[in-house]
PDB file of N, CA and C in Angstrom:
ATOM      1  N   UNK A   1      18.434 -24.138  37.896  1.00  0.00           N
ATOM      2  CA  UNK A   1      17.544 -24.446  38.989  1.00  0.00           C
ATOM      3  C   UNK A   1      17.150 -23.157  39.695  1.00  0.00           C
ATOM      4  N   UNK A   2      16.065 -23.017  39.912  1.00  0.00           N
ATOM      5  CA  UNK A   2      15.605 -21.603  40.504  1.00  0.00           C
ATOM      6  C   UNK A   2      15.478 -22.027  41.870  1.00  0.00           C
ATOM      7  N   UNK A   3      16.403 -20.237  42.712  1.00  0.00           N
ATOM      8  CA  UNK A   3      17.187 -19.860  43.986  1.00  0.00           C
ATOM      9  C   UNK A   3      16.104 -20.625  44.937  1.00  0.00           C
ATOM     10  N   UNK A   4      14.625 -20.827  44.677  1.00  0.00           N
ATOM     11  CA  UNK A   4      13.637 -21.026  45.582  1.00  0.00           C
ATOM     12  C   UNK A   4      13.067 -22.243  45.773  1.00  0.00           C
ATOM     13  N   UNK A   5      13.760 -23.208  44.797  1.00  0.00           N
ATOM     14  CA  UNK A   5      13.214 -24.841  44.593  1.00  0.00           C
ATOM     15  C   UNK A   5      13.965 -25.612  46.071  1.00  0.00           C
ATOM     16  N   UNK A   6      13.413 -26.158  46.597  1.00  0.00           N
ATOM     17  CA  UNK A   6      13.738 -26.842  47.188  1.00  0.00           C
ATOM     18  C   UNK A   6      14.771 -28.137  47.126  1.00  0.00           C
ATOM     19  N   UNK A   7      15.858 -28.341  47.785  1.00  0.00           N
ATOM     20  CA  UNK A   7      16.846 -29.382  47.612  1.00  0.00           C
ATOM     21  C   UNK A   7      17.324 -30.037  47.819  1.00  0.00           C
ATOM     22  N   UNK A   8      16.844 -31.777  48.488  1.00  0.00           N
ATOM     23  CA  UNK A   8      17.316 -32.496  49.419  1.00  0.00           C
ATOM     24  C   UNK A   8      18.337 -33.143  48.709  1.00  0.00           C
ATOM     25  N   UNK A   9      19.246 -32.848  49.954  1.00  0.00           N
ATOM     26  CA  UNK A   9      20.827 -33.380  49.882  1.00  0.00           C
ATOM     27  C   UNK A   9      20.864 -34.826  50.408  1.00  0.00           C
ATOM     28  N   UNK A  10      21.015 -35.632  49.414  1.00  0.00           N
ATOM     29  CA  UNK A  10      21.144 -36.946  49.845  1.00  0.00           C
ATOM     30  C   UNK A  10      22.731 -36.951  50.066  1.00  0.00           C
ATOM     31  N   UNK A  11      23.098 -38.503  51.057  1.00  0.00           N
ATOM     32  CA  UNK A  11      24.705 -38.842  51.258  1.00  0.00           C
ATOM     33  C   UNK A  11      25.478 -38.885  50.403  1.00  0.00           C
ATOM     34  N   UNK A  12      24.687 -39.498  49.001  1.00  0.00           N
ATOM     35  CA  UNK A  12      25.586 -39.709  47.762  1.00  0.00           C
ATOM     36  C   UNK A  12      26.452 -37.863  47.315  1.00  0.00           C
ATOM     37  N   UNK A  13      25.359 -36.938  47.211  1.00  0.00           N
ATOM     38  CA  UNK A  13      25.849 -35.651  47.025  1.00  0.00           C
ATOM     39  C   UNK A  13      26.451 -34.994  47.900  1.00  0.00           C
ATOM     40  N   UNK A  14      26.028 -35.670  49.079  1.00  0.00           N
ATOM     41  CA  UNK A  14      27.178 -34.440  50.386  1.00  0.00           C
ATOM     42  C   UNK A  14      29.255 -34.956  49.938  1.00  0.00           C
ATOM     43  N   UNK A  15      28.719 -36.383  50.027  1.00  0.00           N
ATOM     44  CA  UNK A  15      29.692 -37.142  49.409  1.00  0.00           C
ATOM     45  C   UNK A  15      30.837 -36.113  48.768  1.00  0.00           C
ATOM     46  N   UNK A  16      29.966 -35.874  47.436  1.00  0.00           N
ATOM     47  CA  UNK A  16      30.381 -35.354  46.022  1.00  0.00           C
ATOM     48  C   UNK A  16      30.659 -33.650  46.691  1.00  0.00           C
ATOM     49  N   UNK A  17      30.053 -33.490  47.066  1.00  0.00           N
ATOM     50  CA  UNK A  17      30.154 -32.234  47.430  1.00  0.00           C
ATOM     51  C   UNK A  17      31.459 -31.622  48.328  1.00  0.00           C
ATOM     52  N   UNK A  18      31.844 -32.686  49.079  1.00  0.00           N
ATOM     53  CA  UNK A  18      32.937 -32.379  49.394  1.00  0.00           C
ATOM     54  C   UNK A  18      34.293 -32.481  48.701  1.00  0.00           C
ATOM     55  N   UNK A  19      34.032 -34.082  48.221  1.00  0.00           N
ATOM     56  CA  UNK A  19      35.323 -34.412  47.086  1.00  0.00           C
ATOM     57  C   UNK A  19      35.548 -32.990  46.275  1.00  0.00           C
ATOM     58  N   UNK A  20      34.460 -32.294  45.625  1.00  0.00           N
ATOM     59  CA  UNK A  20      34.347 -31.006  44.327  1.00  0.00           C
ATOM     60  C   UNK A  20      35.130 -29.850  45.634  1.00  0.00           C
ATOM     61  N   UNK A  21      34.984 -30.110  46.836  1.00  0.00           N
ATOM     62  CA  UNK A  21      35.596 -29.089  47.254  1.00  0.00           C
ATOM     63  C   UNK A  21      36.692 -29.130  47.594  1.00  0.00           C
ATOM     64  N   UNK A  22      37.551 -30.711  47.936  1.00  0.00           N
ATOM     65  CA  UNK A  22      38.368 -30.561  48.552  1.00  0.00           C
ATOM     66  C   UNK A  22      39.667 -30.606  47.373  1.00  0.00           C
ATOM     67  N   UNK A  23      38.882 -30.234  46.066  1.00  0.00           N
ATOM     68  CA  UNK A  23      39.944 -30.116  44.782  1.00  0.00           C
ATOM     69  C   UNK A  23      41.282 -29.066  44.929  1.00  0.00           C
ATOM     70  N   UNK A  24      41.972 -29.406  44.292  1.00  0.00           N
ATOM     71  CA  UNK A  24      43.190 -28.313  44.581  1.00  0.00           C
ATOM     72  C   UNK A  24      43.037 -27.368  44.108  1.00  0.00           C
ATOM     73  N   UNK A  25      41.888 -27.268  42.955  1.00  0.00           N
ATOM     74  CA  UNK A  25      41.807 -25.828  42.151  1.00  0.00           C
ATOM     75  C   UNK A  25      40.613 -25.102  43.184  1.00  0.00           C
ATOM     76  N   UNK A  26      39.747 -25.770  43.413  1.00  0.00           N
ATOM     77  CA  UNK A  26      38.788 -25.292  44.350  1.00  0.00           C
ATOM     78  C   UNK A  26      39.252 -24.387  45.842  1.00  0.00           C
ATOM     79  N   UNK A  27      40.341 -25.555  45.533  1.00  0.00           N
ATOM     80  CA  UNK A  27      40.962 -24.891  47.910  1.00  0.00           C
ATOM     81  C   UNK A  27      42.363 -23.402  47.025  1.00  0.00           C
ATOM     82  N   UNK A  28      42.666 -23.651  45.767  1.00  0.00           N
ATOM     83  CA  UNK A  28      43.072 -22.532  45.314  1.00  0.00           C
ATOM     84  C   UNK A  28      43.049 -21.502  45.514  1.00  0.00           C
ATOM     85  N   UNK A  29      41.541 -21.179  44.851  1.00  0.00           N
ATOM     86  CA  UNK A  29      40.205 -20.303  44.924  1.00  0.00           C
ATOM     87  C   UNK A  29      40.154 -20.110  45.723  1.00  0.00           C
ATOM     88  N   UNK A  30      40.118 -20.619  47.073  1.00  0.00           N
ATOM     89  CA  UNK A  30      39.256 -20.225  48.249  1.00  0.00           C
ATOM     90  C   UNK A  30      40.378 -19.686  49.428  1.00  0.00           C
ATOM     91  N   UNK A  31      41.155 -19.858  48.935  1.00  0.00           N
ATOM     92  CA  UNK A  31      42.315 -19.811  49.763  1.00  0.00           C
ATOM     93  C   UNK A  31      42.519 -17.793  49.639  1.00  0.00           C
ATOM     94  N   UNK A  32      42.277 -17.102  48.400  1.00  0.00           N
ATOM     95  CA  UNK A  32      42.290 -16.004  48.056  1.00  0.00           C
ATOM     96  C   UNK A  32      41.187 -15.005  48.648  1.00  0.00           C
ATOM     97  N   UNK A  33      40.777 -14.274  48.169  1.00  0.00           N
ATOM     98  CA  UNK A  33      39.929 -13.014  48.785  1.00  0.00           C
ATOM     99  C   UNK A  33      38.445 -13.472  48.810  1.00  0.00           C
ATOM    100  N   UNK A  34      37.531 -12.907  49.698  1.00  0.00           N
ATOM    101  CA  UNK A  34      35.975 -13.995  49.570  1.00  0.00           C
ATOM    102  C   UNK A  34      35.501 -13.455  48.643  1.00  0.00           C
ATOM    103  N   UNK A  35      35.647 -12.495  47.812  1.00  0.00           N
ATOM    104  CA  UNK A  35      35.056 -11.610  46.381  1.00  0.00           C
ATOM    105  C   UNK A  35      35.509 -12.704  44.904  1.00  0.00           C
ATOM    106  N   UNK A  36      36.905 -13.876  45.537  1.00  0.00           N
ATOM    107  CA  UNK A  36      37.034 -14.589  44.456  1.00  0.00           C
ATOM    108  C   UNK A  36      36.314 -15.833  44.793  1.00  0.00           C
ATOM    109  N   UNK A  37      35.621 -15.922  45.995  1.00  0.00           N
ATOM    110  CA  UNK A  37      34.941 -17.407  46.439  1.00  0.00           C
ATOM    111  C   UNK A  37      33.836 -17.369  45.159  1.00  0.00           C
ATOM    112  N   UNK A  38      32.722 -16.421  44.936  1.00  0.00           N
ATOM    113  CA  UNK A  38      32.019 -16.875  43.881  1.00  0.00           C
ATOM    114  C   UNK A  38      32.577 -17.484  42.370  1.00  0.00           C
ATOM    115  N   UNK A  39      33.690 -17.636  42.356  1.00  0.00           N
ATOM    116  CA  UNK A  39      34.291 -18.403  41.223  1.00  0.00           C
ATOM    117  C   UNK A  39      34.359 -19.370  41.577  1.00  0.00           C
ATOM    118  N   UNK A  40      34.557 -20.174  43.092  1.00  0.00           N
ATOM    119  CA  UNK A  40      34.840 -21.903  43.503  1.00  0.00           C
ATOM    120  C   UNK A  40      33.241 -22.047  43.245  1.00  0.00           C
ATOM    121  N   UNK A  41      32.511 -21.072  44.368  1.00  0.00           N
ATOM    122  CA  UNK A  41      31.285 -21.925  44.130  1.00  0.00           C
ATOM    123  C   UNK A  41      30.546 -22.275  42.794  1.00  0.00           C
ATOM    124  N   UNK A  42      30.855 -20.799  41.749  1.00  0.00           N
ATOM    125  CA  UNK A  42      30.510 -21.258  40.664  1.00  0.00           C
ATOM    126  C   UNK A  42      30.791 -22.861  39.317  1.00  0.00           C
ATOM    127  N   UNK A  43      32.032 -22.997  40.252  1.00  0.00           N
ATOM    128  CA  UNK A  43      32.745 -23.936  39.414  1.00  0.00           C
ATOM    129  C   UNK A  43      32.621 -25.628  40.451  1.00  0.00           C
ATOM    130  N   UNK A  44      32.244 -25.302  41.745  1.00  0.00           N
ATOM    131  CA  UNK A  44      31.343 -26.574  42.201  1.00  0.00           C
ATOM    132  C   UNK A  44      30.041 -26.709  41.533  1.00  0.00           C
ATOM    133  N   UNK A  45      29.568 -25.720  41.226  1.00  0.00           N
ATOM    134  CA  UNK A  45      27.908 -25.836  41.206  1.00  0.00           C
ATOM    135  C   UNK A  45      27.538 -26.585  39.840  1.00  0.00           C
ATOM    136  N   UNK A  46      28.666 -26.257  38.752  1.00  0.00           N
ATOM    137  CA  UNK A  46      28.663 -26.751  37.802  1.00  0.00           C
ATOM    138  C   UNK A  46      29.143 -28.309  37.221  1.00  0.00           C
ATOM    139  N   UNK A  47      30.146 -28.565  38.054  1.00  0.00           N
ATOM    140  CA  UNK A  47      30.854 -29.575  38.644  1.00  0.00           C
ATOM    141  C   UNK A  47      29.513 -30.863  39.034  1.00  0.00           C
ATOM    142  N   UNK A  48      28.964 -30.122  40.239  1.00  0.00           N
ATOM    143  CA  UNK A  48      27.732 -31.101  40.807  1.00  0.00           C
ATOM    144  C   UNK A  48      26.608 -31.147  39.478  1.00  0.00           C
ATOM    145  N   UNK A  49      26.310 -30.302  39.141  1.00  0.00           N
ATOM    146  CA  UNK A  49      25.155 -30.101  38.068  1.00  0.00           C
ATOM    147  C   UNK A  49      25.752 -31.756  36.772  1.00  0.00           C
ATOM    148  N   UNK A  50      27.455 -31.646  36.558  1.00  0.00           N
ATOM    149  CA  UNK A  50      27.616 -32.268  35.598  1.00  0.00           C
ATOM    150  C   UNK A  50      27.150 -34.063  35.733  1.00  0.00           C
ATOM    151  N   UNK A  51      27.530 -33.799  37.308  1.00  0.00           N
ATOM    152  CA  UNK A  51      27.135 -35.118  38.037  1.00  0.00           C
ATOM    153  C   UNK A  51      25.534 -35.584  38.500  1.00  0.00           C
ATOM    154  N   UNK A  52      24.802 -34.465  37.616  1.00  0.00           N
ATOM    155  CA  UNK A  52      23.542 -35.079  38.307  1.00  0.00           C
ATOM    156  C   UNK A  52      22.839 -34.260  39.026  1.00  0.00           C
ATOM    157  N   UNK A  53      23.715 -33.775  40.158  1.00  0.00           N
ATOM    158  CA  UNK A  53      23.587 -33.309  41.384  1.00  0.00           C
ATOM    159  C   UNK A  53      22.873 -31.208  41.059  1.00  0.00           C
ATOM    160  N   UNK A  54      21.261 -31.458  40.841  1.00  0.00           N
ATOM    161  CA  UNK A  54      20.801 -30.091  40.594  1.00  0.00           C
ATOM    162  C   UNK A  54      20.308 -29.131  41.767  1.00  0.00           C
ATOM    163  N   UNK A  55      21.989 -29.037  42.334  1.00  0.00           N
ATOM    164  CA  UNK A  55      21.474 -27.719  43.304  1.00  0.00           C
ATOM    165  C   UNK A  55      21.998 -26.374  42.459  1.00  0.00           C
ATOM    166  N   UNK A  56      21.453 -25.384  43.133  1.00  0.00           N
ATOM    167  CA  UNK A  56      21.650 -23.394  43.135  1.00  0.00           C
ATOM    168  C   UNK A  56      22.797 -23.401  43.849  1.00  0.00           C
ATOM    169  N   UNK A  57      23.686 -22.670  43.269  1.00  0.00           N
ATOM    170  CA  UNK A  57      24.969 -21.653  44.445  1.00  0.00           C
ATOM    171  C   UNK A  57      24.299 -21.805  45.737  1.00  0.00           C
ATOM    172  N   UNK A  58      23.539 -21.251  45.992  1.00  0.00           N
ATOM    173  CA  UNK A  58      22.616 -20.595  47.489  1.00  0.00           C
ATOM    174  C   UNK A  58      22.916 -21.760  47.895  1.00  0.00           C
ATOM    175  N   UNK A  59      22.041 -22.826  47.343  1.00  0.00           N
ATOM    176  CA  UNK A  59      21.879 -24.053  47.949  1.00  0.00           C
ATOM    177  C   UNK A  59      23.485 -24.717  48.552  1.00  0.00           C
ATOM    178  N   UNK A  60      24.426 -24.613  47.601  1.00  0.00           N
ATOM    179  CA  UNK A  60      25.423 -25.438  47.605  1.00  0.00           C
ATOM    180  C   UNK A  60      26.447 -24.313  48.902  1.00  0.00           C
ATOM    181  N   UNK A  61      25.742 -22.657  48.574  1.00  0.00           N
ATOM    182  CA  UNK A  61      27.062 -22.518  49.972  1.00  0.00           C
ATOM    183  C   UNK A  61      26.352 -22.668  51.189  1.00  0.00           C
ATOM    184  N   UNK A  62      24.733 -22.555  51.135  1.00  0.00           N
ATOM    185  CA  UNK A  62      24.101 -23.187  52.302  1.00  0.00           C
ATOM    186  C   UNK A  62      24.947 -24.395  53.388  1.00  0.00           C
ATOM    187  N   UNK A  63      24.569 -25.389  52.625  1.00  0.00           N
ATOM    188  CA  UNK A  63      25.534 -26.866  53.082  1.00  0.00           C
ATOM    189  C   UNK A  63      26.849 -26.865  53.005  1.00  0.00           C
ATOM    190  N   UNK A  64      27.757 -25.718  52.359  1.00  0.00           N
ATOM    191  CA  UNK A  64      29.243 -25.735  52.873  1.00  0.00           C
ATOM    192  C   UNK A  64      29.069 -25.066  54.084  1.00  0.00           C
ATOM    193  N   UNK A  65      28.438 -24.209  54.595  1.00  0.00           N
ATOM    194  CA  UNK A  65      28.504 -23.448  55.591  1.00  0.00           C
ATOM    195  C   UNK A  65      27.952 -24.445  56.877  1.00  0.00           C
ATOM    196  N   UNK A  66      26.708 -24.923  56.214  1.00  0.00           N
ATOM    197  CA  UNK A  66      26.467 -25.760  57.513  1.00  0.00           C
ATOM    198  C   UNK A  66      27.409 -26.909  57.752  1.00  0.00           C
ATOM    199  N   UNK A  67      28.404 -27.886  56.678  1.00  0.00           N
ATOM    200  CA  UNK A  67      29.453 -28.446  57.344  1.00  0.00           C
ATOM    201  C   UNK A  67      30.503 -27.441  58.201  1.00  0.00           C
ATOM    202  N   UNK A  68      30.811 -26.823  57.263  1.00  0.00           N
ATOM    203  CA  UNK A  68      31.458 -26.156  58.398  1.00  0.00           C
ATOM    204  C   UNK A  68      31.169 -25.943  59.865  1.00  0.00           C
ATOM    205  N   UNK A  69      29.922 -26.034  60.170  1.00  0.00           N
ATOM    206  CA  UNK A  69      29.457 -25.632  61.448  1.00  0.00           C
ATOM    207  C   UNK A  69      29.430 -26.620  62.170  1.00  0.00           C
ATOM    208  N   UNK A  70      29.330 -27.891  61.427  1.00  0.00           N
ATOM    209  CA  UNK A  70      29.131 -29.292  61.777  1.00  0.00           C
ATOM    210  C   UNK A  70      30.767 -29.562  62.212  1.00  0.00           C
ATOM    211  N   UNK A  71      31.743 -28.974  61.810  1.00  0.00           N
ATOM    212  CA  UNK A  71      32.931 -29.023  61.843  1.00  0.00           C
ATOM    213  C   UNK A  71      33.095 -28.468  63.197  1.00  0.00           C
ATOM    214  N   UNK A  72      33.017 -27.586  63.000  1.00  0.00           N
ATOM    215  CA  UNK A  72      33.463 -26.756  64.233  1.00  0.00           C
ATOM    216  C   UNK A  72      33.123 -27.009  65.608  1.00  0.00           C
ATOM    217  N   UNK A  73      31.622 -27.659  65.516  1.00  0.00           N
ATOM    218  CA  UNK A  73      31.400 -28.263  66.877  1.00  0.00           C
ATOM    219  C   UNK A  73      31.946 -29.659  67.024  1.00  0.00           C
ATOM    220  N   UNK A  74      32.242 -30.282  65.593  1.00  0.00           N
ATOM    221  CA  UNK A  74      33.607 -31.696  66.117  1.00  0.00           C
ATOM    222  C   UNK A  74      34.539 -31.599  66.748  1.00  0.00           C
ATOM    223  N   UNK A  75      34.923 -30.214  66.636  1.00  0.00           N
ATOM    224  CA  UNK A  75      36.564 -29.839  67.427  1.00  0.00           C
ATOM    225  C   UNK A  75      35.841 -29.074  68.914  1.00  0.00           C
ATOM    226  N   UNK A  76      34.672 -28.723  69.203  1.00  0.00           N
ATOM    227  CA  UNK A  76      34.493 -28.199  70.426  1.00  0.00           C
ATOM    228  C   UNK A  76      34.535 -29.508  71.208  1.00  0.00           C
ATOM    229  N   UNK A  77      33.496 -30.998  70.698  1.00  0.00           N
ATOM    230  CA  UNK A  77      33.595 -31.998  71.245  1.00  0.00           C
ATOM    231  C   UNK A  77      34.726 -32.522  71.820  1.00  0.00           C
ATOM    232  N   UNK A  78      35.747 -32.629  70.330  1.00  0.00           N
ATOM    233  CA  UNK A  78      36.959 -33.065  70.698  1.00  0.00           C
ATOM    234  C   UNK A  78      37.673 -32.176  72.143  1.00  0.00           C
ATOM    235  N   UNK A  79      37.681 -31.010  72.259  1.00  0.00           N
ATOM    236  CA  UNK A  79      38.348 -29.958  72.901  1.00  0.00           C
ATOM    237  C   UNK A  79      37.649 -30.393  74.638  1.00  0.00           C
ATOM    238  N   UNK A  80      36.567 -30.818  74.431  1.00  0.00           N
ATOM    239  CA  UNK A  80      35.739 -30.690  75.600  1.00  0.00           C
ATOM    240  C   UNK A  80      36.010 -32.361  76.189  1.00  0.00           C
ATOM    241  N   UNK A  81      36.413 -33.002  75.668  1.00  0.00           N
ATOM    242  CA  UNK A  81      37.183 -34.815  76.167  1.00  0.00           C
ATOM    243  C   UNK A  81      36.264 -35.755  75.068  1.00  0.00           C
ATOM    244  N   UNK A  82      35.587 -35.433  74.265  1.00  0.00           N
ATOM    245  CA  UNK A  82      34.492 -36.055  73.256  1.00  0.00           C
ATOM    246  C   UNK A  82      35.468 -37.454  72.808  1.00  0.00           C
ATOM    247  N   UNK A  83      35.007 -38.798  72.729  1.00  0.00           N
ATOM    248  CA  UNK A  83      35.570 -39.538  72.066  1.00  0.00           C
ATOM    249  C   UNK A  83      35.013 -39.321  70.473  1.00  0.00           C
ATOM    250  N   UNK A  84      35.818 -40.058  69.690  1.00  0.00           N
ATOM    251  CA  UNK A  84      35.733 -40.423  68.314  1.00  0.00           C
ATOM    252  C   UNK A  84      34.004 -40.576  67.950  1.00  0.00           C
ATOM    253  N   UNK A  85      33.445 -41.710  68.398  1.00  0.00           N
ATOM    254  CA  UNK A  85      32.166 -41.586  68.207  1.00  0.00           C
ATOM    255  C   UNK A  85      31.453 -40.365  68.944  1.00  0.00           C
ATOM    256  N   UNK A  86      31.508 -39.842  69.794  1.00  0.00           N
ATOM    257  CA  UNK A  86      30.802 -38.543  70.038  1.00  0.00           C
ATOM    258  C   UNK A  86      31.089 -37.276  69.023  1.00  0.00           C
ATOM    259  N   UNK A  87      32.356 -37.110  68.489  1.00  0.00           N
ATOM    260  CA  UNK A  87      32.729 -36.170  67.700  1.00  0.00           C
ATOM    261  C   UNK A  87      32.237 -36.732  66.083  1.00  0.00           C
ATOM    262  N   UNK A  88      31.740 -37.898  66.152  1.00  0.00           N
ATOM    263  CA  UNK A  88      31.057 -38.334  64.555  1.00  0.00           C
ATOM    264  C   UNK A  88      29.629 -38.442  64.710  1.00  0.00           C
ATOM    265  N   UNK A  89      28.821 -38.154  65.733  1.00  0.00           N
ATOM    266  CA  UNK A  89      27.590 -37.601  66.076  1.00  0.00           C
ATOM    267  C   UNK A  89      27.155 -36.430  65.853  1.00  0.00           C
ATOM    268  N   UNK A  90      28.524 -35.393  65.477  1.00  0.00           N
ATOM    269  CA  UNK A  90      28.282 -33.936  65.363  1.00  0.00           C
ATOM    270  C   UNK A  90      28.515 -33.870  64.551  1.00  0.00           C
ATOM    271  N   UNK A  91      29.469 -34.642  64.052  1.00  0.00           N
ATOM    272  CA  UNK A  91      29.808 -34.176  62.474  1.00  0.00           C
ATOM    273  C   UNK A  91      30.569 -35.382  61.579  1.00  0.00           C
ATOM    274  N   UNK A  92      29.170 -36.352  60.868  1.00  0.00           N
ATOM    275  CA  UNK A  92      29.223 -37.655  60.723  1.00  0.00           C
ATOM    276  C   UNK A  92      30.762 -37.485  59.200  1.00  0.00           C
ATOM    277  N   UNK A  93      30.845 -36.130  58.482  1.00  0.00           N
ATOM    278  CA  UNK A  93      31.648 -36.328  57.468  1.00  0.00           C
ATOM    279  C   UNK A  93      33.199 -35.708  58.175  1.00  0.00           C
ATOM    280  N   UNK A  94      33.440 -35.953  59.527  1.00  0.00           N
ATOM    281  CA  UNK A  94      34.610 -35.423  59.888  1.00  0.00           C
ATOM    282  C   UNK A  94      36.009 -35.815  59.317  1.00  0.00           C
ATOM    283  N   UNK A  95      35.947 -36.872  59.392  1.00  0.00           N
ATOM    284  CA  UNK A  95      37.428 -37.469  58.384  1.00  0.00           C
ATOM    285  C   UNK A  95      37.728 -37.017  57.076  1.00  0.00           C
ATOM    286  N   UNK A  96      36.766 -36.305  56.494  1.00  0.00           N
ATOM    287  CA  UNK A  96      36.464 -35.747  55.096  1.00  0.00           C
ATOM    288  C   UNK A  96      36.799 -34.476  54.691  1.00  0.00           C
ATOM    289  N   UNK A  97      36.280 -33.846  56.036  1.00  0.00           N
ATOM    290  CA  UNK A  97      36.779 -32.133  55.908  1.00  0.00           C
ATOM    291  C   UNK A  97      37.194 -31.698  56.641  1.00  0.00           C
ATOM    292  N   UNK A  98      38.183 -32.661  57.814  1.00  0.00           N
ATOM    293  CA  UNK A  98      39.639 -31.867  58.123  1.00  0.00           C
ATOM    294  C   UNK A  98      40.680 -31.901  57.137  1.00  0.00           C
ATOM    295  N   UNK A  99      41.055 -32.720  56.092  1.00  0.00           N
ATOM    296  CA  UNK A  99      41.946 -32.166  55.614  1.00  0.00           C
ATOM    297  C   UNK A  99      41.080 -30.574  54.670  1.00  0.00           C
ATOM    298  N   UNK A 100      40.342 -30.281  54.461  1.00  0.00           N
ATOM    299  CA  UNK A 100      39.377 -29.238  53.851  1.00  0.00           C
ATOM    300  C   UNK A 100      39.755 -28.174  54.919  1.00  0.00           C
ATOM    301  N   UNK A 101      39.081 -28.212  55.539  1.00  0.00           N
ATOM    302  CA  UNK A 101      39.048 -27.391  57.119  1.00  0.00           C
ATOM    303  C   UNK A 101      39.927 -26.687  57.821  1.00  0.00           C
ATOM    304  N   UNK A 102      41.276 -27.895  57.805  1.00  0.00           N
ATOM    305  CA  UNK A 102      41.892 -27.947  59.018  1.00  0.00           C
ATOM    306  C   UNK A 102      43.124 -28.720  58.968  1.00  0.00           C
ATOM    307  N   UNK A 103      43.831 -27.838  58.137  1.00  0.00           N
ATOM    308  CA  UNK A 103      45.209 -28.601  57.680  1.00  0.00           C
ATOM    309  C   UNK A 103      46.313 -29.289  58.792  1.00  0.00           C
ATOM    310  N   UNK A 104      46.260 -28.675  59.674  1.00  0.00           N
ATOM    311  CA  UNK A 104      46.914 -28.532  61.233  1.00  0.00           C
ATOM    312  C   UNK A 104      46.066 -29.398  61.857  1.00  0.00           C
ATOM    313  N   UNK A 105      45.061 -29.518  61.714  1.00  0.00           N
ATOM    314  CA  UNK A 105      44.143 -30.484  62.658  1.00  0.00           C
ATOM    315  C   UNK A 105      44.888 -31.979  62.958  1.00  0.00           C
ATOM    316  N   UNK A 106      45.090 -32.375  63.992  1.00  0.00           N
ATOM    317  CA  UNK A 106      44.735 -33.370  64.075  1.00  0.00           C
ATOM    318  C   UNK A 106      43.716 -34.438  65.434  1.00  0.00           C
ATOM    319  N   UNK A 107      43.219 -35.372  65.248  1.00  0.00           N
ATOM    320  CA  UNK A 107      42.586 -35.879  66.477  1.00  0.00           C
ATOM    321  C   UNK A 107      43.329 -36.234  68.007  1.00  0.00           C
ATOM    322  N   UNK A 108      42.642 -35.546  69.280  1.00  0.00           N
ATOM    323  CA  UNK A 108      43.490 -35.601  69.979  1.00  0.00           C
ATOM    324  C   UNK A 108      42.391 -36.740  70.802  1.00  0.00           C
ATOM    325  N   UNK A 109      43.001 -37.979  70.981  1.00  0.00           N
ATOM    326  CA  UNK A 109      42.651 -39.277  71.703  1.00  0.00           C
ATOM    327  C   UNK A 109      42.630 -38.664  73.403  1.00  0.00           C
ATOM    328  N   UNK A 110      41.751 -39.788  73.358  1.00  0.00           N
ATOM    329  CA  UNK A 110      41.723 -38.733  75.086  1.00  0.00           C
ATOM    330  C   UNK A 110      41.682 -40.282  75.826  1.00  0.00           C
ATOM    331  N   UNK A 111      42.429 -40.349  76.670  1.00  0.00           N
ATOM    332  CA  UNK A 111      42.439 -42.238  77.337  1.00  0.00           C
ATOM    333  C   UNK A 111      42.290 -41.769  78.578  1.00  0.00           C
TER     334      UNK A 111
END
């Protein structure tokens, strides 16, 4: 797929996209130096490709990066008194990629 095609990420692939990441060989990989990250992404990209799913590297660390970001403002919510549904407004795949994310994480209920 060429770096410049355009690539809408439907739910079914964000889906997939996380499951391919939250693999043990994947969080392996990533767990090591960011010079070995182009081996996870290479081996998601191929992963998604087998499934259908025809995004570019670019594309695919695009949308890890932007969950991540989507992440990160779940835990500012949370941090700031956010209930459950306010913190799934920011970041609708949260149950998905704290264990990814945020091994230590957990939700702090606010009553």
């Amino acid at each position: 797929m060429s770096e410049n095609t355009t690539f809408t990420w439907m739910p079914e692939d964000v889906k997939a996209l996380i499951s391919e990441w939250a693999q043990e060989d994947i969080q392996n990989i990533l767990e090591g130096k960011s010079k070995r990250n182009a081996v996870a992404y290479d081996k998601m990209t191929q992963r998604l490709h087998d499934q259908g799913i025809l995004c570019s590297k670019t594309q695919l660390i695009g949308k890890l990066k932007y969950l991540k970001k989507q992440f990160t403002d779940g835990k500012k919510k949370n941090r700031s008194g956010g209930g459950r549904d306010d913190i799934l407004k920011v970041c609708p795949h949260w149950d998905q990629l704290v264990p990814i994310l945020d091994h230590e994480w957990t939700y702090k209920a606010t009553c």
